[in-house]
PDB file of N, CA and C in Angstrom:
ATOM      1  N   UNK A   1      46.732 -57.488 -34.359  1.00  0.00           N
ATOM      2  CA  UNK A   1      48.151 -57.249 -34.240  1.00  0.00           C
ATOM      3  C   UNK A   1      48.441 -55.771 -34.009  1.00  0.00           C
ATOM      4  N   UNK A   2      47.841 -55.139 -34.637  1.00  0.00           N
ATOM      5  CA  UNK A   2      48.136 -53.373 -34.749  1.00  0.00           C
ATOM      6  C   UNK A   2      47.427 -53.008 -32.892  1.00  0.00           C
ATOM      7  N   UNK A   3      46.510 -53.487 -32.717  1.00  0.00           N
ATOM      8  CA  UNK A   3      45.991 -53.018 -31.374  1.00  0.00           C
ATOM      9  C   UNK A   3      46.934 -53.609 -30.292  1.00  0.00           C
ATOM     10  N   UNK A   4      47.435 -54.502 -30.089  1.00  0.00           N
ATOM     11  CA  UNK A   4      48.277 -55.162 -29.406  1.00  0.00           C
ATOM     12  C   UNK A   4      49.915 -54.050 -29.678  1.00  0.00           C
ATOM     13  N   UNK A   5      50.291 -53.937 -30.692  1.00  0.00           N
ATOM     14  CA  UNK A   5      50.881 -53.336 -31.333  1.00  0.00           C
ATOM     15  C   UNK A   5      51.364 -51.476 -30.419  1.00  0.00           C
ATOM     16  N   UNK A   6      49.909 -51.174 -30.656  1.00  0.00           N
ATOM     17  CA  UNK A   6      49.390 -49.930 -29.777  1.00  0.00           C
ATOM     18  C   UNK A   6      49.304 -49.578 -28.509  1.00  0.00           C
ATOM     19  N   UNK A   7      48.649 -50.833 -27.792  1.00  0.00           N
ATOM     20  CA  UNK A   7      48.596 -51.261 -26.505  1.00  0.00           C
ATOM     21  C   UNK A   7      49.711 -50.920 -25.469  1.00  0.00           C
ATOM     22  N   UNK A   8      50.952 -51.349 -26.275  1.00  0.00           N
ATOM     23  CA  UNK A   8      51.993 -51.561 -25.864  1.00  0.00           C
ATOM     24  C   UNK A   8      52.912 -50.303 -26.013  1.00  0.00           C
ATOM     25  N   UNK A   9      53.204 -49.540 -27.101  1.00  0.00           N
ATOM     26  CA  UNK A   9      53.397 -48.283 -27.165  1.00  0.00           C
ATOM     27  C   UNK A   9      52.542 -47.124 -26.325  1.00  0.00           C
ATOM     28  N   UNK A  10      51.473 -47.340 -26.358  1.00  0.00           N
ATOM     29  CA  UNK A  10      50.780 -46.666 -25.096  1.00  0.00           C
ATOM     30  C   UNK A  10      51.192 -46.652 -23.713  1.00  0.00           C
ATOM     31  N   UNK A  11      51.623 -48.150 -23.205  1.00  0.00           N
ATOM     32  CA  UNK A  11      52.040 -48.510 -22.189  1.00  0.00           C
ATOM     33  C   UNK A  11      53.478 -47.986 -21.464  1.00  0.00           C
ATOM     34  N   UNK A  12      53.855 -48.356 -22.766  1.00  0.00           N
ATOM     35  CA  UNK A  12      55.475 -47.269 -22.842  1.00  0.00           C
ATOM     36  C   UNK A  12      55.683 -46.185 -22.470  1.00  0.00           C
ATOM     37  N   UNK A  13      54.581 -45.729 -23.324  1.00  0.00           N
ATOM     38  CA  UNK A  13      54.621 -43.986 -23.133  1.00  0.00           C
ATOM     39  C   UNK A  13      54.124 -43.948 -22.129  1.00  0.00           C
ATOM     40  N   UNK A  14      53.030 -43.981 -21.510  1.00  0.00           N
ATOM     41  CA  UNK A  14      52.809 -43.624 -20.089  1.00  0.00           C
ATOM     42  C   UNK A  14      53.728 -43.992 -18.994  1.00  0.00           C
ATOM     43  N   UNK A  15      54.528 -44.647 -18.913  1.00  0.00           N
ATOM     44  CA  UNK A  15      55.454 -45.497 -18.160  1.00  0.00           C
ATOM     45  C   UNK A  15      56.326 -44.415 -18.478  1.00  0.00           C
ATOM     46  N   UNK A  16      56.861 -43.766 -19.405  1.00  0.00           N
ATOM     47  CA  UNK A  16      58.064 -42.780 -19.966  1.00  0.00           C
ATOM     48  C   UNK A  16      57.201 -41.349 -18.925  1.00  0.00           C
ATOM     49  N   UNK A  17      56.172 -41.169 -19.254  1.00  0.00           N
ATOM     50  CA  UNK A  17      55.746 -39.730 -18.840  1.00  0.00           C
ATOM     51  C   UNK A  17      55.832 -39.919 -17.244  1.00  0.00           C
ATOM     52  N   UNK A  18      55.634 -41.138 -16.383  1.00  0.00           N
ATOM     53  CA  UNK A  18      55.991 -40.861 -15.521  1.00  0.00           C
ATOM     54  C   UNK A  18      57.009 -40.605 -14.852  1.00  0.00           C
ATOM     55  N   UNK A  19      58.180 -41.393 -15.582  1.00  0.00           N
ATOM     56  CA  UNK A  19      59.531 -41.176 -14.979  1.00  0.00           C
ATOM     57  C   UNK A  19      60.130 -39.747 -15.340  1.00  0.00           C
ATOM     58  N   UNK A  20      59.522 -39.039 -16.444  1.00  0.00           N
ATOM     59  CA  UNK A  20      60.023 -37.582 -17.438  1.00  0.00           C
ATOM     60  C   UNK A  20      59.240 -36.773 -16.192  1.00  0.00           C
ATOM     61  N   UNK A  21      57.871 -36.680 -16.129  1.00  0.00           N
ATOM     62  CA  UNK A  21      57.253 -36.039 -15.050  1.00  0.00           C
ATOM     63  C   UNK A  21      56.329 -36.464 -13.625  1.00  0.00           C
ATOM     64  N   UNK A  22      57.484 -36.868 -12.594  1.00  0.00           N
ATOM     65  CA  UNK A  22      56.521 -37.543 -11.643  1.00  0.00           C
ATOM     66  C   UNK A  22      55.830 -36.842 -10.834  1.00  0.00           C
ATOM     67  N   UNK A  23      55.911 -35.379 -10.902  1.00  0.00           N
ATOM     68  CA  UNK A  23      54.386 -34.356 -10.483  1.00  0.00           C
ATOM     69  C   UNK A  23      53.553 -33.781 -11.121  1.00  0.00           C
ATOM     70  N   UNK A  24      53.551 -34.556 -12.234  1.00  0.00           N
ATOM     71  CA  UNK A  24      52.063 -34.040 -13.450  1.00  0.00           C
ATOM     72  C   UNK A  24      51.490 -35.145 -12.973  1.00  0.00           C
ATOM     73  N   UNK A  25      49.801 -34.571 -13.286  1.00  0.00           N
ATOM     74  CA  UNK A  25      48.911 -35.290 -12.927  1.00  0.00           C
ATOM     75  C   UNK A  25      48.290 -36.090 -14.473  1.00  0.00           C
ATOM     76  N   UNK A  26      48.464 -36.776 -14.613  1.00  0.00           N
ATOM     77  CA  UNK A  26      48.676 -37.654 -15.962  1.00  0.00           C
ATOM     78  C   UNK A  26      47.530 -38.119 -16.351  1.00  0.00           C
ATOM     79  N   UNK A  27      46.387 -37.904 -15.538  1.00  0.00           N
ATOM     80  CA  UNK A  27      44.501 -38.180 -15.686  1.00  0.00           C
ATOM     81  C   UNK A  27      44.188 -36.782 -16.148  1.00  0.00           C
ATOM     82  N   UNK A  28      45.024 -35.709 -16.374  1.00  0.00           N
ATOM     83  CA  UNK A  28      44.383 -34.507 -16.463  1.00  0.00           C
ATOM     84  C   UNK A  28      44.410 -34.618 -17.944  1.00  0.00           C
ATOM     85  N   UNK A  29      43.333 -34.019 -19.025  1.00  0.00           N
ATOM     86  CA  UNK A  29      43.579 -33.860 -20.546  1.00  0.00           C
ATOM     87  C   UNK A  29      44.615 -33.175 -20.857  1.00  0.00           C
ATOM     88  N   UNK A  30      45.041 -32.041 -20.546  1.00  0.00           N
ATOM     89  CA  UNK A  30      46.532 -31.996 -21.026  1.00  0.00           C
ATOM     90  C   UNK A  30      47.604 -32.978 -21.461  1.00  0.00           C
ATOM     91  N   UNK A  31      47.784 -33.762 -20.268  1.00  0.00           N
ATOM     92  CA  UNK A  31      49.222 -34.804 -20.375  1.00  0.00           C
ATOM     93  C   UNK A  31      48.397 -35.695 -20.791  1.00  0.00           C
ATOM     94  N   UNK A  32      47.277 -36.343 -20.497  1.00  0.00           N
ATOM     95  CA  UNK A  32      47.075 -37.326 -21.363  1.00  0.00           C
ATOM     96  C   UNK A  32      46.793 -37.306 -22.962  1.00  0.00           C
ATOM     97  N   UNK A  33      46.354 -35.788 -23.712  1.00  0.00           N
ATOM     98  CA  UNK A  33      46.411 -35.419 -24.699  1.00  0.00           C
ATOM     99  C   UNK A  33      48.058 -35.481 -25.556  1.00  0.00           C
ATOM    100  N   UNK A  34      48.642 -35.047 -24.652  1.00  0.00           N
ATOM    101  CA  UNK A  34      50.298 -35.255 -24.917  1.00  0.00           C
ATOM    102  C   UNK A  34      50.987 -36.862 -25.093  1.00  0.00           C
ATOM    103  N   UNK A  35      50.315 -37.615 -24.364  1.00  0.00           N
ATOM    104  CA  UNK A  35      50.408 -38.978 -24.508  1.00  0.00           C
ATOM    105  C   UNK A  35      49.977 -39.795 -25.604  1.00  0.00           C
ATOM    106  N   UNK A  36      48.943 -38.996 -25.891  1.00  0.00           N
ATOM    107  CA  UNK A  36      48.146 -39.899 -27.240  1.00  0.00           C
ATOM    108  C   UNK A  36      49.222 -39.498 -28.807  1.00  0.00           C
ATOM    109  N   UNK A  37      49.330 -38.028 -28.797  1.00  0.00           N
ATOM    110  CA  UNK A  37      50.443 -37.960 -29.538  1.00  0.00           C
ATOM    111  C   UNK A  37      51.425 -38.086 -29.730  1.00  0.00           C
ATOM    112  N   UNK A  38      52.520 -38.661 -28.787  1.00  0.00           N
ATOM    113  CA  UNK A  38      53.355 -39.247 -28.954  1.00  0.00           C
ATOM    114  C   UNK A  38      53.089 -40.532 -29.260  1.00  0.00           C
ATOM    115  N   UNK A  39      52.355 -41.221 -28.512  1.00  0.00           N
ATOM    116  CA  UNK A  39      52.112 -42.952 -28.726  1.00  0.00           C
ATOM    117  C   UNK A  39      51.708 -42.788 -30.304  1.00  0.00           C
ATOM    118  N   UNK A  40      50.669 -41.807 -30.908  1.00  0.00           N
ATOM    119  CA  UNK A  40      50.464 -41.866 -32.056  1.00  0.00           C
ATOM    120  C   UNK A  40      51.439 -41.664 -33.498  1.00  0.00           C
ATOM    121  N   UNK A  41      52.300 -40.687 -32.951  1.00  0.00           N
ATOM    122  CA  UNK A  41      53.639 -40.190 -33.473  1.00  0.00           C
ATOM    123  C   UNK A  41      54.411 -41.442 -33.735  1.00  0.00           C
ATOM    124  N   UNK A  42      54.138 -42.197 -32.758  1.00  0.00           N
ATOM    125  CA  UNK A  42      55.479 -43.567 -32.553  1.00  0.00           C
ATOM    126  C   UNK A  42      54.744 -44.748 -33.559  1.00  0.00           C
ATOM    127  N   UNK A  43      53.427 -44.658 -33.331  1.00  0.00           N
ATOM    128  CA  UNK A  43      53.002 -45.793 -34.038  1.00  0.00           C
ATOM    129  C   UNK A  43      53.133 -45.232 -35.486  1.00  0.00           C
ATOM    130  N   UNK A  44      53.272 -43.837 -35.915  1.00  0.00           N
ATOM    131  CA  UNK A  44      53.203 -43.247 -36.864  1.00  0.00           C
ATOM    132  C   UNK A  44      54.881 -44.049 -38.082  1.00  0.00           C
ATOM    133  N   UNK A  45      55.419 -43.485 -37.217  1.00  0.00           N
ATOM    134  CA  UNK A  45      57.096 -43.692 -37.482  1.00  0.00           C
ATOM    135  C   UNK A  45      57.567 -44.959 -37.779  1.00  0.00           C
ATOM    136  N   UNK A  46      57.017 -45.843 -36.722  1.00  0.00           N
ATOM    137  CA  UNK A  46      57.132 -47.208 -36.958  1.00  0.00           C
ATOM    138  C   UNK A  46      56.467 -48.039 -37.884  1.00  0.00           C
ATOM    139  N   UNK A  47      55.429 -47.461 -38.522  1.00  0.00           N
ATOM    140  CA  UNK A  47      54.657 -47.970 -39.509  1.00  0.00           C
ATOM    141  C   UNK A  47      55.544 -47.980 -40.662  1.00  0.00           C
ATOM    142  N   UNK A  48      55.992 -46.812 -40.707  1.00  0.00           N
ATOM    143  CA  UNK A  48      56.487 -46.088 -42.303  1.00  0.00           C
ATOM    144  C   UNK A  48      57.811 -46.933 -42.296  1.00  0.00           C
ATOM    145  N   UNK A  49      58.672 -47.230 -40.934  1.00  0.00           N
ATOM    146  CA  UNK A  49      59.918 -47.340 -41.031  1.00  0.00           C
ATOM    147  C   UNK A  49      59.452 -48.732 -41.558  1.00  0.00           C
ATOM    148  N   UNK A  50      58.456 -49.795 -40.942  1.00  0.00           N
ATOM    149  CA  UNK A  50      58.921 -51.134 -41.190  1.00  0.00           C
ATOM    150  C   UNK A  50      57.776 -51.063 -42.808  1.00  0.00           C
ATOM    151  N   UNK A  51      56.908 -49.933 -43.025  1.00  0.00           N
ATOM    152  CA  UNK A  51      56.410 -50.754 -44.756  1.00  0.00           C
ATOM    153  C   UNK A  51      57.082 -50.301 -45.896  1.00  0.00           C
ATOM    154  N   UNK A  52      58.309 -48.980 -45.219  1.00  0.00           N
ATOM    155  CA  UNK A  52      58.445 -48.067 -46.610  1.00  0.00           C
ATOM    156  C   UNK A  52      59.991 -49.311 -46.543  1.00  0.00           C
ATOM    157  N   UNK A  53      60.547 -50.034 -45.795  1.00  0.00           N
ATOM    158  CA  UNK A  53      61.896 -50.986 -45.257  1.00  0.00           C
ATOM    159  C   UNK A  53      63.038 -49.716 -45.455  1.00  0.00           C
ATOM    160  N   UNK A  54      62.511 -48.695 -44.496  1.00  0.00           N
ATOM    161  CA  UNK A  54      63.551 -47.778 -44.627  1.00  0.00           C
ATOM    162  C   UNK A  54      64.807 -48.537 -44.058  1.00  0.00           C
ATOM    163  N   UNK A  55      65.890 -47.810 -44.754  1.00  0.00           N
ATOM    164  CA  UNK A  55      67.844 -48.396 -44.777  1.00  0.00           C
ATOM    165  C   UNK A  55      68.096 -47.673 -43.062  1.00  0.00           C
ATOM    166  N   UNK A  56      67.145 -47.623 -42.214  1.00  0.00           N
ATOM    167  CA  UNK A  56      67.949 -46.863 -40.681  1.00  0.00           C
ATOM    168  C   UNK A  56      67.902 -47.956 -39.992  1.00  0.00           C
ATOM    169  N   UNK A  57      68.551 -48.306 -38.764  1.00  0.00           N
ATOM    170  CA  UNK A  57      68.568 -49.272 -37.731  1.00  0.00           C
ATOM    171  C   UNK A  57      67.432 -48.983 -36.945  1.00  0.00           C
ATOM    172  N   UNK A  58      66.878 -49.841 -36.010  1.00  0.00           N
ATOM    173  CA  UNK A  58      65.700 -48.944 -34.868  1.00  0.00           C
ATOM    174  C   UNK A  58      66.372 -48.218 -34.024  1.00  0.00           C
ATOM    175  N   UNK A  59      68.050 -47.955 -33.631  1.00  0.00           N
ATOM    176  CA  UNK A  59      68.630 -47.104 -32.934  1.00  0.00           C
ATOM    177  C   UNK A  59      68.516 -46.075 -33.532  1.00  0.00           C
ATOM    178  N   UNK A  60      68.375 -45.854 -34.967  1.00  0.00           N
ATOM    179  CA  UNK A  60      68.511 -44.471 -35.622  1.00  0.00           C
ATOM    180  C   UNK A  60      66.765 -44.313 -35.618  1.00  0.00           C
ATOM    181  N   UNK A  61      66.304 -44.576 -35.978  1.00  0.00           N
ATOM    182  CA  UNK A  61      64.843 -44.653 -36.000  1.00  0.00           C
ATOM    183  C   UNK A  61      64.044 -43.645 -34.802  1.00  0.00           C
ATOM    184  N   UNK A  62      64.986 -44.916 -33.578  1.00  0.00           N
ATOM    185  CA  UNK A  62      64.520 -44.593 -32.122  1.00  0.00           C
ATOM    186  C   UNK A  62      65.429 -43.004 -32.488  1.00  0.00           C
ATOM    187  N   UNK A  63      66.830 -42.831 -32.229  1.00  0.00           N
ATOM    188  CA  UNK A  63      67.025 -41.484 -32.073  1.00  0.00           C
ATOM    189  C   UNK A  63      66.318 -40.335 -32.381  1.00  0.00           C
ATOM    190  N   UNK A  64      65.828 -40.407 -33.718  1.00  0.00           N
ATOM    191  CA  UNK A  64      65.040 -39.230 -34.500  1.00  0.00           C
ATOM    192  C   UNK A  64      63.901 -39.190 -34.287  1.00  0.00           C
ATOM    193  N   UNK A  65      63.327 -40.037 -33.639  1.00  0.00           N
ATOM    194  CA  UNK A  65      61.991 -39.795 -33.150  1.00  0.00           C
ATOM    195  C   UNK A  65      61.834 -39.171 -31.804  1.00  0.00           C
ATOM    196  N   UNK A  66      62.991 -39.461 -31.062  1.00  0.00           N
ATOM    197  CA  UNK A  66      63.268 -38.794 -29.525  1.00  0.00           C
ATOM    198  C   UNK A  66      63.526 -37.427 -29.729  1.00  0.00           C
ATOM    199  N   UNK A  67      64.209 -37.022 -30.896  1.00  0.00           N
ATOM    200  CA  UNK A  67      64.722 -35.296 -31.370  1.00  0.00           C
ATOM    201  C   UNK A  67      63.683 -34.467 -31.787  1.00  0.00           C
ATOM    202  N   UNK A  68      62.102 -36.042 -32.413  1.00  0.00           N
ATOM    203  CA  UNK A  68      61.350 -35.168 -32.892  1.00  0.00           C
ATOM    204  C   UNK A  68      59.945 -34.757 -32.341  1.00  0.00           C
ATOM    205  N   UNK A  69      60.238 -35.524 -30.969  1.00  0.00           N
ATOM    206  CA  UNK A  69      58.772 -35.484 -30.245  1.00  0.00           C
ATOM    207  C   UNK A  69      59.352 -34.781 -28.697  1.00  0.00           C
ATOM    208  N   UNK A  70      60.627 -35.182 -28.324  1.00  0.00           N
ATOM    209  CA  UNK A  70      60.829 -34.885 -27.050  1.00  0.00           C
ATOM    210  C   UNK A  70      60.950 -33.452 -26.575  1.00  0.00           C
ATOM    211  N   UNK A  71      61.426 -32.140 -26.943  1.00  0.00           N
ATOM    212  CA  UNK A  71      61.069 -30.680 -26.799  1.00  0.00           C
ATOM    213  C   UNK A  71      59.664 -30.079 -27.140  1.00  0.00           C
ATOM    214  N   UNK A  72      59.130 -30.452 -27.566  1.00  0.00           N
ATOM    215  CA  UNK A  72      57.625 -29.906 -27.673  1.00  0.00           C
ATOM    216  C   UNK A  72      56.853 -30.577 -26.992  1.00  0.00           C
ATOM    217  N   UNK A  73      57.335 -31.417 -26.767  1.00  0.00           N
ATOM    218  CA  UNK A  73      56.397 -32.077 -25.883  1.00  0.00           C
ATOM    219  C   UNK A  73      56.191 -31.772 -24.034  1.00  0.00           C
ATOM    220  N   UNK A  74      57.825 -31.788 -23.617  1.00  0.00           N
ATOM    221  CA  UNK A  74      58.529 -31.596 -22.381  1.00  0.00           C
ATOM    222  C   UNK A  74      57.844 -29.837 -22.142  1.00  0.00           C
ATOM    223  N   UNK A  75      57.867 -28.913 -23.707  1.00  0.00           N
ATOM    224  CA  UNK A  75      57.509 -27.478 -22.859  1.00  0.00           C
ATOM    225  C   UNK A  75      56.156 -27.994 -22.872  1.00  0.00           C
ATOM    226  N   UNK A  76      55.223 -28.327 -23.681  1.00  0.00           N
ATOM    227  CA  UNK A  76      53.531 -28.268 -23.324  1.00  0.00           C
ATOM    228  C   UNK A  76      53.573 -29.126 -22.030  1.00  0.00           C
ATOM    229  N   UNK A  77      53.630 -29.658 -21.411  1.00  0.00           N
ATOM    230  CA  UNK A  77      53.340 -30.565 -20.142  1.00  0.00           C
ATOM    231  C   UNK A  77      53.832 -29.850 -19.024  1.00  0.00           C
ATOM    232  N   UNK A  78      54.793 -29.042 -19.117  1.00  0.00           N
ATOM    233  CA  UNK A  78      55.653 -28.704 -17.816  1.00  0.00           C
ATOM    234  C   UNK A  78      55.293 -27.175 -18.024  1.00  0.00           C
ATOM    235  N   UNK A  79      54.326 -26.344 -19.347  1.00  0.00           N
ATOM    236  CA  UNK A  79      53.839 -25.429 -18.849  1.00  0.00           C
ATOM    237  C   UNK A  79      52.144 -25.324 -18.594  1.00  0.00           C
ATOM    238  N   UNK A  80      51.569 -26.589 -19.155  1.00  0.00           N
ATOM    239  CA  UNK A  80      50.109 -26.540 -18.642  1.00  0.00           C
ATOM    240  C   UNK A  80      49.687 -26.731 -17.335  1.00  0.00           C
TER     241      UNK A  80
END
């Protein structure tokens, strides 16, 4: 379940990095290093939200995770 789980957040995210950057080369370790941490970040967040039964919606969930991955992420990719 968790790999399937992963699979799919992976899928996401790469699907997201292309539409965020469609002239990075996304086979290079940089962006794909950037990919693993977010997908990992997300599986991170989502773990805690659904075992700790945090009181947020997945809209709030989703928001704060977009505030907390999306600027550090956007400068490392678009300056490597």
């Amino acid at each position: 379940m968790v790999r399937i789980l992963q699979e799919g957040i992976d899928d996401l995210v790469r699907a997201h990095f292309r539409s965020q950057f469609p002239d990075a080369d996304l086979d290079r370790p940089e962006p794909g290093g950037a990919m693993r941490f977010v997908a990992s970040a997300c599986m991170g967040v989502l773990v805690w939200w659904l075992e700790d039964d945090v009181a947020s919606s997945a809209e709030e969930v989703h928001s704060a995770f977009r505030r907390m991955a999306t600027q550090g992420v956007e400068r490392y990719v678009t300056s490597a």
